[in-house]
N, C-alpha and C. Protein backbone atom coordinates (compact mmCIF):
# COMPACT_ATOMS: atom_id res chain seq x y z
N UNK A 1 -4.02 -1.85 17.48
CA UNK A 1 -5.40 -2.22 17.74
C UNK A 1 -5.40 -3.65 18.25
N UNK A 2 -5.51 -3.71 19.50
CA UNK A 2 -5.56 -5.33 20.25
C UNK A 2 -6.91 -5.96 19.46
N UNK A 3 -6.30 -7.11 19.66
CA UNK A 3 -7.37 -7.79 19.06
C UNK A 3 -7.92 -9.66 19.31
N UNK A 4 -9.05 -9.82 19.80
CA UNK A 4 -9.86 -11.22 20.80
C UNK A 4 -9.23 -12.17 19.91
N UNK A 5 -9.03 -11.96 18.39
CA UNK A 5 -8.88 -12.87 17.66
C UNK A 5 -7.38 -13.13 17.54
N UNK A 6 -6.52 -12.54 17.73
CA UNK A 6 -5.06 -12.78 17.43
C UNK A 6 -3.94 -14.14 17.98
N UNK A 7 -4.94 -14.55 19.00
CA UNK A 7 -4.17 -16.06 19.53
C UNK A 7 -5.92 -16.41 19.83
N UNK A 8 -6.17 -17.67 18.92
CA UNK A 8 -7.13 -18.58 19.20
C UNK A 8 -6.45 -19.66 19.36
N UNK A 9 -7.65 -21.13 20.54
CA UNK A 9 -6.89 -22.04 21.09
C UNK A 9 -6.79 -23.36 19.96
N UNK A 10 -5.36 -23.28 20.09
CA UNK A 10 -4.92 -24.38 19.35
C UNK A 10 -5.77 -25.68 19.53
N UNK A 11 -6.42 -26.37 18.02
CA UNK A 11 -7.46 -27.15 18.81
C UNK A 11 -6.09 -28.37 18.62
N UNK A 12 -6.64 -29.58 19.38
CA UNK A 12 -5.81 -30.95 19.24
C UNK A 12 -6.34 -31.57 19.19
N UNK A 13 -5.80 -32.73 17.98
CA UNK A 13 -4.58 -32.39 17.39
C UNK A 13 -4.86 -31.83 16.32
N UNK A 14 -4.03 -30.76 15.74
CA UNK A 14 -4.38 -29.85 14.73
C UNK A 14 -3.17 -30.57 13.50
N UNK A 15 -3.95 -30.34 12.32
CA UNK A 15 -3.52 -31.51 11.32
C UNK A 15 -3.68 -30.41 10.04
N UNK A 16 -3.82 -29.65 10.13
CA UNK A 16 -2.84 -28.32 9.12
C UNK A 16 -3.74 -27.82 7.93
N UNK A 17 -5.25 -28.61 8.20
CA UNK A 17 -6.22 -27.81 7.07
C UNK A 17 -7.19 -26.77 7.68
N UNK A 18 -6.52 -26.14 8.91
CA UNK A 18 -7.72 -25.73 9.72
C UNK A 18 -7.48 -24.06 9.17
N UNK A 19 -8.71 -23.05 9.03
CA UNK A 19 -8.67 -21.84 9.39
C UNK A 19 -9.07 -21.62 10.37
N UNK A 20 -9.36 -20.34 11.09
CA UNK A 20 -9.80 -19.34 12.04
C UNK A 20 -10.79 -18.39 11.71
N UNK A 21 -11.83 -18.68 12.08
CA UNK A 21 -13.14 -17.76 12.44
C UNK A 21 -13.68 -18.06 13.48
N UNK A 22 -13.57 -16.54 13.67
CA UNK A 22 -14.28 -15.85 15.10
C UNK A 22 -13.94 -16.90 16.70
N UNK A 23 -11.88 -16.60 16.12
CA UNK A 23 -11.22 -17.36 17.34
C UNK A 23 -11.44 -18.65 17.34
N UNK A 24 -12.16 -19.87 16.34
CA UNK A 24 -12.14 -20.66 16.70
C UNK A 24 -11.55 -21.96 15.41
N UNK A 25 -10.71 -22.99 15.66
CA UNK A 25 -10.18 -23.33 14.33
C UNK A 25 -11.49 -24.31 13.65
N UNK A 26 -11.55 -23.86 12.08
CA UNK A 26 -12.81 -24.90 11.23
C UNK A 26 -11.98 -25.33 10.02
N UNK A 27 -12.25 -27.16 10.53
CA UNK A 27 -11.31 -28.36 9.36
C UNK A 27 -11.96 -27.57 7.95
N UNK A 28 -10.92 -27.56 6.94
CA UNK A 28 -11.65 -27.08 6.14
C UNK A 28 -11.90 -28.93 5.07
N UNK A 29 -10.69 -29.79 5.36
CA UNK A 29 -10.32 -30.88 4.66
C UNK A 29 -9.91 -30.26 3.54
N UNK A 30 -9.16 -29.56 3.41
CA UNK A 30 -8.39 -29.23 1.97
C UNK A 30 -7.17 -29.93 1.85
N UNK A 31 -6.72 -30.36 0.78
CA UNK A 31 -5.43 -31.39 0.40
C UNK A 31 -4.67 -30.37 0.96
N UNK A 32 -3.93 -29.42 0.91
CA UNK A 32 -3.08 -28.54 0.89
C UNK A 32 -3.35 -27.99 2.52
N UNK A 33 -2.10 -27.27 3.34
CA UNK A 33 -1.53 -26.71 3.83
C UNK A 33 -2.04 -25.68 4.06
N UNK A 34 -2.75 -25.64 5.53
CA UNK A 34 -3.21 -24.14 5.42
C UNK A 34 -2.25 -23.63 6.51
N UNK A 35 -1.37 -21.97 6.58
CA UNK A 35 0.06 -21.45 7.27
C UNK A 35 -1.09 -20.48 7.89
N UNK A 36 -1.30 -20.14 9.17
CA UNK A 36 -2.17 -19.24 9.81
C UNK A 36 -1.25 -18.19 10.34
N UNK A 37 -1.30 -17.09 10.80
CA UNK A 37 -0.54 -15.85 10.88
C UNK A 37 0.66 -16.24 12.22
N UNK A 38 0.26 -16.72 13.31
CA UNK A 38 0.93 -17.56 13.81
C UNK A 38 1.38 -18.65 14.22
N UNK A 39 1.31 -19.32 12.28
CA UNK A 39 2.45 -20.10 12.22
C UNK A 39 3.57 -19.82 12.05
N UNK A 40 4.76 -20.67 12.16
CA UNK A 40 6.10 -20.83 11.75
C UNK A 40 5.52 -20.38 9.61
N UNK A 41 6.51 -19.18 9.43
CA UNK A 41 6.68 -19.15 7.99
C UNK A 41 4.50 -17.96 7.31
N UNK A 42 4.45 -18.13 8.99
CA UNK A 42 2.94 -17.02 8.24
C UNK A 42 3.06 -15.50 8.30
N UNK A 43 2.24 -15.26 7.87
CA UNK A 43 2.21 -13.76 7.22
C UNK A 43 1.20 -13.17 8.29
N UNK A 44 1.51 -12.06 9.65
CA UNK A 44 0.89 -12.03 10.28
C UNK A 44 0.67 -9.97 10.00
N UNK A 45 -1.15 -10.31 9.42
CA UNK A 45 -1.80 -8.83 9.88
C UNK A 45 -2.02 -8.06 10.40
N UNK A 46 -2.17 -9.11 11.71
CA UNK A 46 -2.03 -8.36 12.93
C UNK A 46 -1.12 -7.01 13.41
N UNK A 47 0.40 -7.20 12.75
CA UNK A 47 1.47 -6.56 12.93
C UNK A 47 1.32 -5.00 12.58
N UNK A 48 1.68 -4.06 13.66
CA UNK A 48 1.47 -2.80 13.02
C UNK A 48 2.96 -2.07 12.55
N UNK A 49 3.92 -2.87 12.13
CA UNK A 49 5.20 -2.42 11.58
C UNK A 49 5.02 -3.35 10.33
N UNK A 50 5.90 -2.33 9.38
CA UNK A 50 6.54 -1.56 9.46
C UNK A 50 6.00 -0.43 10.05
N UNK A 51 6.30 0.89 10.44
CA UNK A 51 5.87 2.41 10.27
C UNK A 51 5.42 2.57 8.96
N UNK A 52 4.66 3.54 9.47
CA UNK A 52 3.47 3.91 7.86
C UNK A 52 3.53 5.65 7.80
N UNK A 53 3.62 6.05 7.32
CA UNK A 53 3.51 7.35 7.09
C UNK A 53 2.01 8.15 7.68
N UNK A 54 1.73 8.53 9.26
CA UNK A 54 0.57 8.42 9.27
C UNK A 54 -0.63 9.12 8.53
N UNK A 55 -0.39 9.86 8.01
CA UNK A 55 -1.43 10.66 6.78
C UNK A 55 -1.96 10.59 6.14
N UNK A 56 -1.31 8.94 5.86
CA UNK A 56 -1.71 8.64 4.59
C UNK A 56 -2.27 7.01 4.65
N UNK A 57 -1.48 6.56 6.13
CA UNK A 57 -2.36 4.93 6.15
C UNK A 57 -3.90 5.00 6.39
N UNK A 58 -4.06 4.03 5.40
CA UNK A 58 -5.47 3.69 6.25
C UNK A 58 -6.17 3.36 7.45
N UNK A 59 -5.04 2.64 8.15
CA UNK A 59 -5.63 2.52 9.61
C UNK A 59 -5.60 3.42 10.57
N UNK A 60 -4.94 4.69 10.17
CA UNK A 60 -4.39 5.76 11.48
C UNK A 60 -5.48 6.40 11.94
N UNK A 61 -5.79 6.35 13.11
CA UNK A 61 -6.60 6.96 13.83
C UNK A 61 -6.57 8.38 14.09
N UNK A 62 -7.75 9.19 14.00
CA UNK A 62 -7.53 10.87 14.38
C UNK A 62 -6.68 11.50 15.06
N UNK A 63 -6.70 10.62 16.25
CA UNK A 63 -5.79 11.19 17.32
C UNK A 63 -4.17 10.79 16.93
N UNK A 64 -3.72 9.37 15.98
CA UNK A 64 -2.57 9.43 15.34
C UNK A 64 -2.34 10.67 14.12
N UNK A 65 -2.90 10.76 13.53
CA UNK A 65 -3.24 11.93 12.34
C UNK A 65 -2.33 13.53 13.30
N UNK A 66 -3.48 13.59 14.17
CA UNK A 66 -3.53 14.98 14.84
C UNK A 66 -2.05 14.90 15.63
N UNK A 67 -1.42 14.22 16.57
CA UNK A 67 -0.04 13.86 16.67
C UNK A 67 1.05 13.66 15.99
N UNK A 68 0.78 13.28 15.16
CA UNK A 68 2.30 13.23 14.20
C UNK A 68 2.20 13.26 12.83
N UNK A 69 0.83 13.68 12.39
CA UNK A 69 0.68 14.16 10.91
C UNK A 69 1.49 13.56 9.86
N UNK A 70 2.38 13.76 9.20
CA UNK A 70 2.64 13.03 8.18
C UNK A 70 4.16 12.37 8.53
N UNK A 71 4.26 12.12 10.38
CA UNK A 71 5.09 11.78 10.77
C UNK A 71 5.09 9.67 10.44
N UNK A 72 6.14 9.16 10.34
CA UNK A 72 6.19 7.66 10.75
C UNK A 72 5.07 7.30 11.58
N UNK A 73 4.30 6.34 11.86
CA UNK A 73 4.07 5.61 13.00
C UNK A 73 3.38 4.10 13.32
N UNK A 74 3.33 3.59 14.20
CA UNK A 74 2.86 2.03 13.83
C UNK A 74 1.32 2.04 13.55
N UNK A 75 0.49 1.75 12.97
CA UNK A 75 -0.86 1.58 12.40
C UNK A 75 -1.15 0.47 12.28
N UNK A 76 -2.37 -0.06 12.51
CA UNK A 76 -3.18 -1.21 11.95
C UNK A 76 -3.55 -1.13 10.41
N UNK A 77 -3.59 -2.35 10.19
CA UNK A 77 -3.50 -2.68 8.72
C UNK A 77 -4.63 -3.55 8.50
N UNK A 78 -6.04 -3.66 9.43
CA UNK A 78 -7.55 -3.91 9.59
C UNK A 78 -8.31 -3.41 10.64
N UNK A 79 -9.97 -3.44 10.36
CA UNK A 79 -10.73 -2.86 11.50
C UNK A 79 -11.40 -4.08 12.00
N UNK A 80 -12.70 -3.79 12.71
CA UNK A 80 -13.45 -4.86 13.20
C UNK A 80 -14.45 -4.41 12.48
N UNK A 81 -15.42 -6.05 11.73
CA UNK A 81 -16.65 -5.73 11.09
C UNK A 81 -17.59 -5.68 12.30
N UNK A 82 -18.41 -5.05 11.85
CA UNK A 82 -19.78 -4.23 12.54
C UNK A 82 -21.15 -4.99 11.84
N UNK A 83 -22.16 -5.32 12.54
CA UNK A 83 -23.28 -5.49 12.00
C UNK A 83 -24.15 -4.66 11.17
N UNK A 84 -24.85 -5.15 10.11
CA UNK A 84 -25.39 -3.80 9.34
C UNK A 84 -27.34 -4.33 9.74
N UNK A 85 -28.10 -3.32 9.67
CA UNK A 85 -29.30 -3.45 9.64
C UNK A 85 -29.80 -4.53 8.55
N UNK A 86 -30.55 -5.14 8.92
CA UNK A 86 -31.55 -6.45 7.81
C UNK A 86 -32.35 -5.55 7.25
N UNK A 87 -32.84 -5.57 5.98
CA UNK A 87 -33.79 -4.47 5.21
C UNK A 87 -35.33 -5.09 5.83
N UNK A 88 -35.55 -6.44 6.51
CA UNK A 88 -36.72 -6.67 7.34
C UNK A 88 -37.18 -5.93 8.46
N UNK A 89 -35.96 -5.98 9.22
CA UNK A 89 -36.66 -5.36 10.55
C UNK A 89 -35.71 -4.21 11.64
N UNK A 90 -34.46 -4.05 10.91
CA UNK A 90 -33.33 -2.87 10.63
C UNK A 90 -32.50 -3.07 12.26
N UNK A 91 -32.70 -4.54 11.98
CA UNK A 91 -31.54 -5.01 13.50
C UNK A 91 -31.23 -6.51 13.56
N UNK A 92 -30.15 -6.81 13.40
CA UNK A 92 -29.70 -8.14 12.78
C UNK A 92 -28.42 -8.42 14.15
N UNK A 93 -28.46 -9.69 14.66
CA UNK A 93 -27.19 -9.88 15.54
C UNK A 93 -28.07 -10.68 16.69
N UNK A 94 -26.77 -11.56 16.96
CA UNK A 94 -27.09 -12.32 17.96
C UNK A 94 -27.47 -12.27 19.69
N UNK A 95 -28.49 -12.23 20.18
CA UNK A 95 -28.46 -11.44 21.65
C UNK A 95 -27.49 -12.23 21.96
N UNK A 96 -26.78 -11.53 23.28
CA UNK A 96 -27.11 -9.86 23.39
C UNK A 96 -26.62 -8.99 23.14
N UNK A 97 -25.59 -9.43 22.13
CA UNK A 97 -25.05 -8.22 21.21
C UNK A 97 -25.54 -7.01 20.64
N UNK A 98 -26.37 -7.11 20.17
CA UNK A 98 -27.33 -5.96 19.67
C UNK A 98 -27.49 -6.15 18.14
N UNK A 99 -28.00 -4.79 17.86
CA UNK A 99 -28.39 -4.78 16.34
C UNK A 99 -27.47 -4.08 15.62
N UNK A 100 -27.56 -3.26 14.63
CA UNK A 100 -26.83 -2.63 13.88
C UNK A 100 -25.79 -1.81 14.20
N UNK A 101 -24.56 -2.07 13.70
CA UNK A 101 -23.30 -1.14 14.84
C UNK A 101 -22.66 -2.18 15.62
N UNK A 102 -23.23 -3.16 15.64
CA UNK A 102 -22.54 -3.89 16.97
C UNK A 102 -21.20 -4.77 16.50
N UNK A 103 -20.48 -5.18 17.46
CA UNK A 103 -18.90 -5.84 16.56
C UNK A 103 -19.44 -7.59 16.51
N UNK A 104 -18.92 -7.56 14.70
CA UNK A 104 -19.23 -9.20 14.87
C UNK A 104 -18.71 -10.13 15.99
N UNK A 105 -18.97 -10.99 16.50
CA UNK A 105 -18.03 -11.64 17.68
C UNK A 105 -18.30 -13.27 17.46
N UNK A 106 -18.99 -13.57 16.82
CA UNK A 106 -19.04 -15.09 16.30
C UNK A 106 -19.33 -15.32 15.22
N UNK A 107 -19.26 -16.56 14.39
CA UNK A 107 -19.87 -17.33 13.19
C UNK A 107 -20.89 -16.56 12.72
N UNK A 108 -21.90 -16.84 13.19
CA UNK A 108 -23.74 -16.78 13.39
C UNK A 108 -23.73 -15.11 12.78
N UNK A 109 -22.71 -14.04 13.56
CA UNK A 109 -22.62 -12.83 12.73
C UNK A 109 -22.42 -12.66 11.81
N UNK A 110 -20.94 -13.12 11.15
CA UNK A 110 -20.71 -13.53 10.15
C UNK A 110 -21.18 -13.71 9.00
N UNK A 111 -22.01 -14.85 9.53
CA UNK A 111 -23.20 -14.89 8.31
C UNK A 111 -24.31 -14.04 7.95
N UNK A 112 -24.48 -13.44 8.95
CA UNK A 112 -25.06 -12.12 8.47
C UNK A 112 -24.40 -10.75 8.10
N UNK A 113 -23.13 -11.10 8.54
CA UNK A 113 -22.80 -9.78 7.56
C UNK A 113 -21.61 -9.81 6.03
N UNK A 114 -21.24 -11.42 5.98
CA UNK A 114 -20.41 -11.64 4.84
C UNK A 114 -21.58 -11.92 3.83
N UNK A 115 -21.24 -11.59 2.66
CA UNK A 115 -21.68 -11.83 1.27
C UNK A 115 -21.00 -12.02 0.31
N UNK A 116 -19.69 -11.69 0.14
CA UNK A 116 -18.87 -12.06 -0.98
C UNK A 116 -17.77 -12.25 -0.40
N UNK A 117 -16.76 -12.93 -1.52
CA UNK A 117 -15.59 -13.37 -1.65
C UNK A 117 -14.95 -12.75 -2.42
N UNK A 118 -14.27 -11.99 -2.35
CA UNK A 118 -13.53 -11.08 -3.10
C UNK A 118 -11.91 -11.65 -3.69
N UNK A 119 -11.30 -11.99 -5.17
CA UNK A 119 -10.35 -13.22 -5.57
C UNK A 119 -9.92 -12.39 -6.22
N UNK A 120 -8.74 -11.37 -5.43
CA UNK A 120 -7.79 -10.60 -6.21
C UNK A 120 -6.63 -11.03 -7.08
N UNK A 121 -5.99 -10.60 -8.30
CA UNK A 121 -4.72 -11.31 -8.65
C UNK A 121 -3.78 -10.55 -8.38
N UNK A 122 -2.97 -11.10 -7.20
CA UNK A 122 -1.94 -10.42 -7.07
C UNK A 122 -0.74 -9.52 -7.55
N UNK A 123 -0.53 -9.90 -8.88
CA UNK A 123 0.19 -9.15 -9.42
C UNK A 123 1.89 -9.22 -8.77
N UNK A 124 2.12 -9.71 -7.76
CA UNK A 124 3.21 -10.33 -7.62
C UNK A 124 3.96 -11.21 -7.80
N UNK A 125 3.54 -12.61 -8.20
CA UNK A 125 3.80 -13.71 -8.83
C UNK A 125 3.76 -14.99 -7.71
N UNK A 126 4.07 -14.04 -6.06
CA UNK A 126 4.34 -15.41 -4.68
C UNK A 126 3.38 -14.27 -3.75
N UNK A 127 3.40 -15.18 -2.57
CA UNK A 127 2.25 -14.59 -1.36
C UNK A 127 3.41 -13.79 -0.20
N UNK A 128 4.37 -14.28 -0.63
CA UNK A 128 5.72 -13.60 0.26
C UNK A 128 5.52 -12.12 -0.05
N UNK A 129 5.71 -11.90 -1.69
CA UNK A 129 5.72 -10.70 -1.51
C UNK A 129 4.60 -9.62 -1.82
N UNK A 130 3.26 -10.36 -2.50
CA UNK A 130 2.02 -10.10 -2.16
C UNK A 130 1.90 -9.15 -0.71
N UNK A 131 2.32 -9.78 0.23
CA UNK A 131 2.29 -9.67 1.30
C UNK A 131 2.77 -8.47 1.86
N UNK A 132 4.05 -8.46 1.33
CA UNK A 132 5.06 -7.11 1.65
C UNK A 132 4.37 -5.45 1.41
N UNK A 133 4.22 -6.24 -0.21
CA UNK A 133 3.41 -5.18 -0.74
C UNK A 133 2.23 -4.48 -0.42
N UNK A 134 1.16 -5.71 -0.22
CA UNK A 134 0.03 -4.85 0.65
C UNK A 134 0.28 -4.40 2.26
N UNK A 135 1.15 -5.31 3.13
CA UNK A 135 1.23 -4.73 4.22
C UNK A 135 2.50 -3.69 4.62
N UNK A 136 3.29 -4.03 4.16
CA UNK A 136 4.28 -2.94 4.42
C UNK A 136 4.59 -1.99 3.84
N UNK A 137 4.05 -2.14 2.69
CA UNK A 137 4.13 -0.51 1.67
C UNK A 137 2.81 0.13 1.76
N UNK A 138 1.78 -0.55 1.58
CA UNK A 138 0.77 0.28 1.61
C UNK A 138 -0.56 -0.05 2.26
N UNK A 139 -0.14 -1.07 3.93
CA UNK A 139 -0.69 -0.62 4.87
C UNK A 139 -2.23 -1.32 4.47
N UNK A 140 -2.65 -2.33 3.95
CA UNK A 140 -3.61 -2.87 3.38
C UNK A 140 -3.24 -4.48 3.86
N UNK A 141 -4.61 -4.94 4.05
CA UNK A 141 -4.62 -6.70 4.29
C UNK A 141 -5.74 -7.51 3.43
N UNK A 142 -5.19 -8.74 3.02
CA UNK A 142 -6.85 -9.77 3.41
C UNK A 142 -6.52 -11.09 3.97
N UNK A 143 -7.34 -11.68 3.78
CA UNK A 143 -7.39 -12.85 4.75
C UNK A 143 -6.47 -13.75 4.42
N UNK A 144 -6.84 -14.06 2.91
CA UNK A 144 -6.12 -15.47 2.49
C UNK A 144 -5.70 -15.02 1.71
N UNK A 145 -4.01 -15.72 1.55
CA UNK A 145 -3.41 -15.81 0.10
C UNK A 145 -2.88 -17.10 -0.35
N UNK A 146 -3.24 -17.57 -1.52
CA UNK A 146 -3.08 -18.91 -2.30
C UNK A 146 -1.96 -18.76 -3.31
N UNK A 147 -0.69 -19.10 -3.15
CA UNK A 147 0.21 -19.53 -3.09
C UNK A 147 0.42 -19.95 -4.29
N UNK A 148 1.17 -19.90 -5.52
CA UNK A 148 1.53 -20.69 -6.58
C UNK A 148 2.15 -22.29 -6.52
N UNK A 149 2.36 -22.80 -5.28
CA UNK A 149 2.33 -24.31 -4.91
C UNK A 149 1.36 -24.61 -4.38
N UNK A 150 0.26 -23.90 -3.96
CA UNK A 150 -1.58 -24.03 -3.45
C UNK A 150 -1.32 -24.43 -2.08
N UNK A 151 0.01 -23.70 -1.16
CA UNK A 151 -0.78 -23.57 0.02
C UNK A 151 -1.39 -22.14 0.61
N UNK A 152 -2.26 -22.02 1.50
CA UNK A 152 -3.09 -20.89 1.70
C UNK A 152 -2.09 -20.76 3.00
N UNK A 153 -2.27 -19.32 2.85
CA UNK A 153 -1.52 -18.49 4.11
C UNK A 153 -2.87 -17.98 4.44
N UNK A 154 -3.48 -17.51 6.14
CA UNK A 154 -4.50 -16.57 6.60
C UNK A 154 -3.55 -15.89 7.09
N UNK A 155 -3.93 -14.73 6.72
CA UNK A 155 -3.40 -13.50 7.64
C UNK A 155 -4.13 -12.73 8.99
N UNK A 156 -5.47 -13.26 8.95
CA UNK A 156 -6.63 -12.14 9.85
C UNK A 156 -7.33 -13.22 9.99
N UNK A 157 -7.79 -13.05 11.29
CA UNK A 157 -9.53 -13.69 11.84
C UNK A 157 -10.33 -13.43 10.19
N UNK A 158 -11.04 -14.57 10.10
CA UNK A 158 -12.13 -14.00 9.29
C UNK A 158 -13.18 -12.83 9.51
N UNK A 159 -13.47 -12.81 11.16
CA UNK A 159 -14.20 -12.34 12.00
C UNK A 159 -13.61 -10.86 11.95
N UNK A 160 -12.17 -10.42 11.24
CA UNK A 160 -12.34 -9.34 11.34
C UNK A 160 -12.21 -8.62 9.89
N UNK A 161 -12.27 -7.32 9.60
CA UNK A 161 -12.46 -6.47 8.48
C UNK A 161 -10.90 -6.26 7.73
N UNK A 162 -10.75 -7.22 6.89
CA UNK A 162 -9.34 -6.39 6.19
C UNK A 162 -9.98 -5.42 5.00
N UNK A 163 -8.62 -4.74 4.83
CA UNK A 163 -8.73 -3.69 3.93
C UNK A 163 -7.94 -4.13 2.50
N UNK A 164 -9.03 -4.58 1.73
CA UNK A 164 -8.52 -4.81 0.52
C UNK A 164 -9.57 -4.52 -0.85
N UNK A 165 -10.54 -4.11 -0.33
CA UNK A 165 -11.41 -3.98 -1.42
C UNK A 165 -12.56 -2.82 -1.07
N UNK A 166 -12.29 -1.65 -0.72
CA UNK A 166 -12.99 -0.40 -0.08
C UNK A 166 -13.91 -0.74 -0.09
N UNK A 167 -15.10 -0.42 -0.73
CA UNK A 167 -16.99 -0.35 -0.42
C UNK A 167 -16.95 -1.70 0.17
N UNK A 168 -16.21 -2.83 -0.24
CA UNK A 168 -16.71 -3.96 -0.04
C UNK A 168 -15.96 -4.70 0.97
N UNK A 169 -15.08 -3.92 1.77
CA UNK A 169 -14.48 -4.69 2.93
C UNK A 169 -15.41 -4.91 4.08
N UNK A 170 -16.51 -4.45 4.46
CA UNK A 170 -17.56 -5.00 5.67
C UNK A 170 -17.68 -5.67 5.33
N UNK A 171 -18.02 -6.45 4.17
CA UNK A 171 -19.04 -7.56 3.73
C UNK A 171 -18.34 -8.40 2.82
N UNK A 172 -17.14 -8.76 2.55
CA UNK A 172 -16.47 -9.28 1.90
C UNK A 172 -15.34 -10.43 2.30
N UNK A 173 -14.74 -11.53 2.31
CA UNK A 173 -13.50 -11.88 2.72
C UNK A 173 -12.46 -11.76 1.67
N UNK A 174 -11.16 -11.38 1.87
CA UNK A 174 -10.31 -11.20 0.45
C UNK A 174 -9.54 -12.03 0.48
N UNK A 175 -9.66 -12.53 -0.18
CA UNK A 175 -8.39 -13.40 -1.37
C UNK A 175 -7.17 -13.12 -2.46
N UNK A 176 -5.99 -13.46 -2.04
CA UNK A 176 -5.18 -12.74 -3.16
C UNK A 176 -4.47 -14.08 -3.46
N UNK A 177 -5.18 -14.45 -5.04
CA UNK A 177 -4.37 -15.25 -5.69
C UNK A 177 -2.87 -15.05 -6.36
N UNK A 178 -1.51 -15.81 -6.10
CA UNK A 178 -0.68 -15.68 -6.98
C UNK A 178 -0.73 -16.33 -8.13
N UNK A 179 0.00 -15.93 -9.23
CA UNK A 179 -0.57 -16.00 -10.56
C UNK A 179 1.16 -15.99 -10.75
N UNK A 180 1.05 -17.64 -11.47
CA UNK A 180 2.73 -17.15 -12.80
C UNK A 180 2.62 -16.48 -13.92
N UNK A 181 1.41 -15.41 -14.32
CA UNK A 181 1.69 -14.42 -15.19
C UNK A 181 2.70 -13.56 -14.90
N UNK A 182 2.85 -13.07 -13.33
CA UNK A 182 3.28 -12.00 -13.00
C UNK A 182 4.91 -12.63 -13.07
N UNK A 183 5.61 -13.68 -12.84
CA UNK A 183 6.89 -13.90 -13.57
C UNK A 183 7.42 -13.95 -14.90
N UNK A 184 9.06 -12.91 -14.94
CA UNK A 184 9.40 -12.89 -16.13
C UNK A 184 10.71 -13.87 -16.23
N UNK A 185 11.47 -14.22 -14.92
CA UNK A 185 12.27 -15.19 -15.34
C UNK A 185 12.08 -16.49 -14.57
N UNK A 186 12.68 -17.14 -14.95
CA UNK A 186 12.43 -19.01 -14.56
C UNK A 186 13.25 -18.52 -13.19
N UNK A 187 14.52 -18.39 -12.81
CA UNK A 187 14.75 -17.94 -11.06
C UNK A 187 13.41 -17.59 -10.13
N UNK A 188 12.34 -16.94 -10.91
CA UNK A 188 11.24 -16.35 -9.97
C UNK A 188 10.02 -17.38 -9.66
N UNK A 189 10.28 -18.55 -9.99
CA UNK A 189 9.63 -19.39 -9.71
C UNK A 189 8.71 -19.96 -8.64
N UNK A 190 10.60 -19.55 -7.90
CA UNK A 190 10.24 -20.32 -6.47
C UNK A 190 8.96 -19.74 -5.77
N UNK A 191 8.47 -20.66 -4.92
CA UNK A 191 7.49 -19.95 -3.94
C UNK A 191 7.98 -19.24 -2.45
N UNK A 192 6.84 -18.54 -2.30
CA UNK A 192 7.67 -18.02 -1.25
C UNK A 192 8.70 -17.66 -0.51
């Protein structure tokens, strides 16, 4: 699934607290290190490998399904959010995009269609393999992951839909915190 957001322009000079929404980089001023999907050492969503079993990923499309059924194949591991109707006047979006249905494509959408922050605990202990886990085993993304040394990795445009929290992936951004609960020996420390 190509995607507008996957190379946004490097702004200059870029000084390493910036994210990405809707293609465009925003300082966040955070002390810490933010690693964007294409950085050196990031975790990129974008990627539709490994192979996924298509039957069973979430991103496989009908026509992948109907072709190779519960064959291997490369899949997306997010969609694009869509505008939802305003309960005012049942059409929300920036002209001339349209109203309800339409693909977010800037900020200004955004804000009309995010509402929560969704702050998963990883259950892995690092964002390395957080990472593995949701994308290469089971074909799932979110945006940010925070790091047990507190730097943030983005994996996805904000601007687009990862899959990490079903009912609530239109309207949600996800977060997967690492947590040193999930280590049992002092070797597992390290980050990433």
């Amino acid at each position: 699934m190509p995607s507008e957001w996957a190379s946004p322009r490097i702004p200059s000079p870029r000084v390493g607290d910036e994210i990405v929404v809707a293609g465009e980089f925003l300082h966040t001023d955070a002390p810490n290190r933010v690693v964007c999907w294409f950085d050196p050492g990031g975790f990129d969503a974008y990627r539709t490998t490994p192979a996924l079993p298509v039957d069973t990923a979430p991103g496989a499309t009908p026509k992948q399904v109907a072709e190779l059924g519960g064959a291997k194949g490369e899949v997306a591991r997010y969609g694009s959010r869509r505008l939802k109707p305003s309960p005012a006047d049942g059409a929300v979006g920036s002209p001339p995009r349209g109203g309800a249905g339409a693909l977010v494509t800037d900020a200004f959408d955004l804000t009309e269609c995010v509402t929560q922050l969704v702050v998963h605990h990883d259950g892995c202990g690092r964002s390395r393999e957080c990472f593995r886990v949701l994308h290469d085993e089971r074909g799932l993304s979110c945006h940010f992951l925070v790091d047990v040394d507190g730097r943030v990795f983005q994996t996805l445009d904000v601007a687009e839909r990862a899959w990490h929290a079903t009912d609530a992936n239109d309207v949600s951004i996800g977060v997967e915190l690492a947590s040193l609960g999930a280590f049992r020996e002092p070797q597992d420390l390290e980050t990433t």
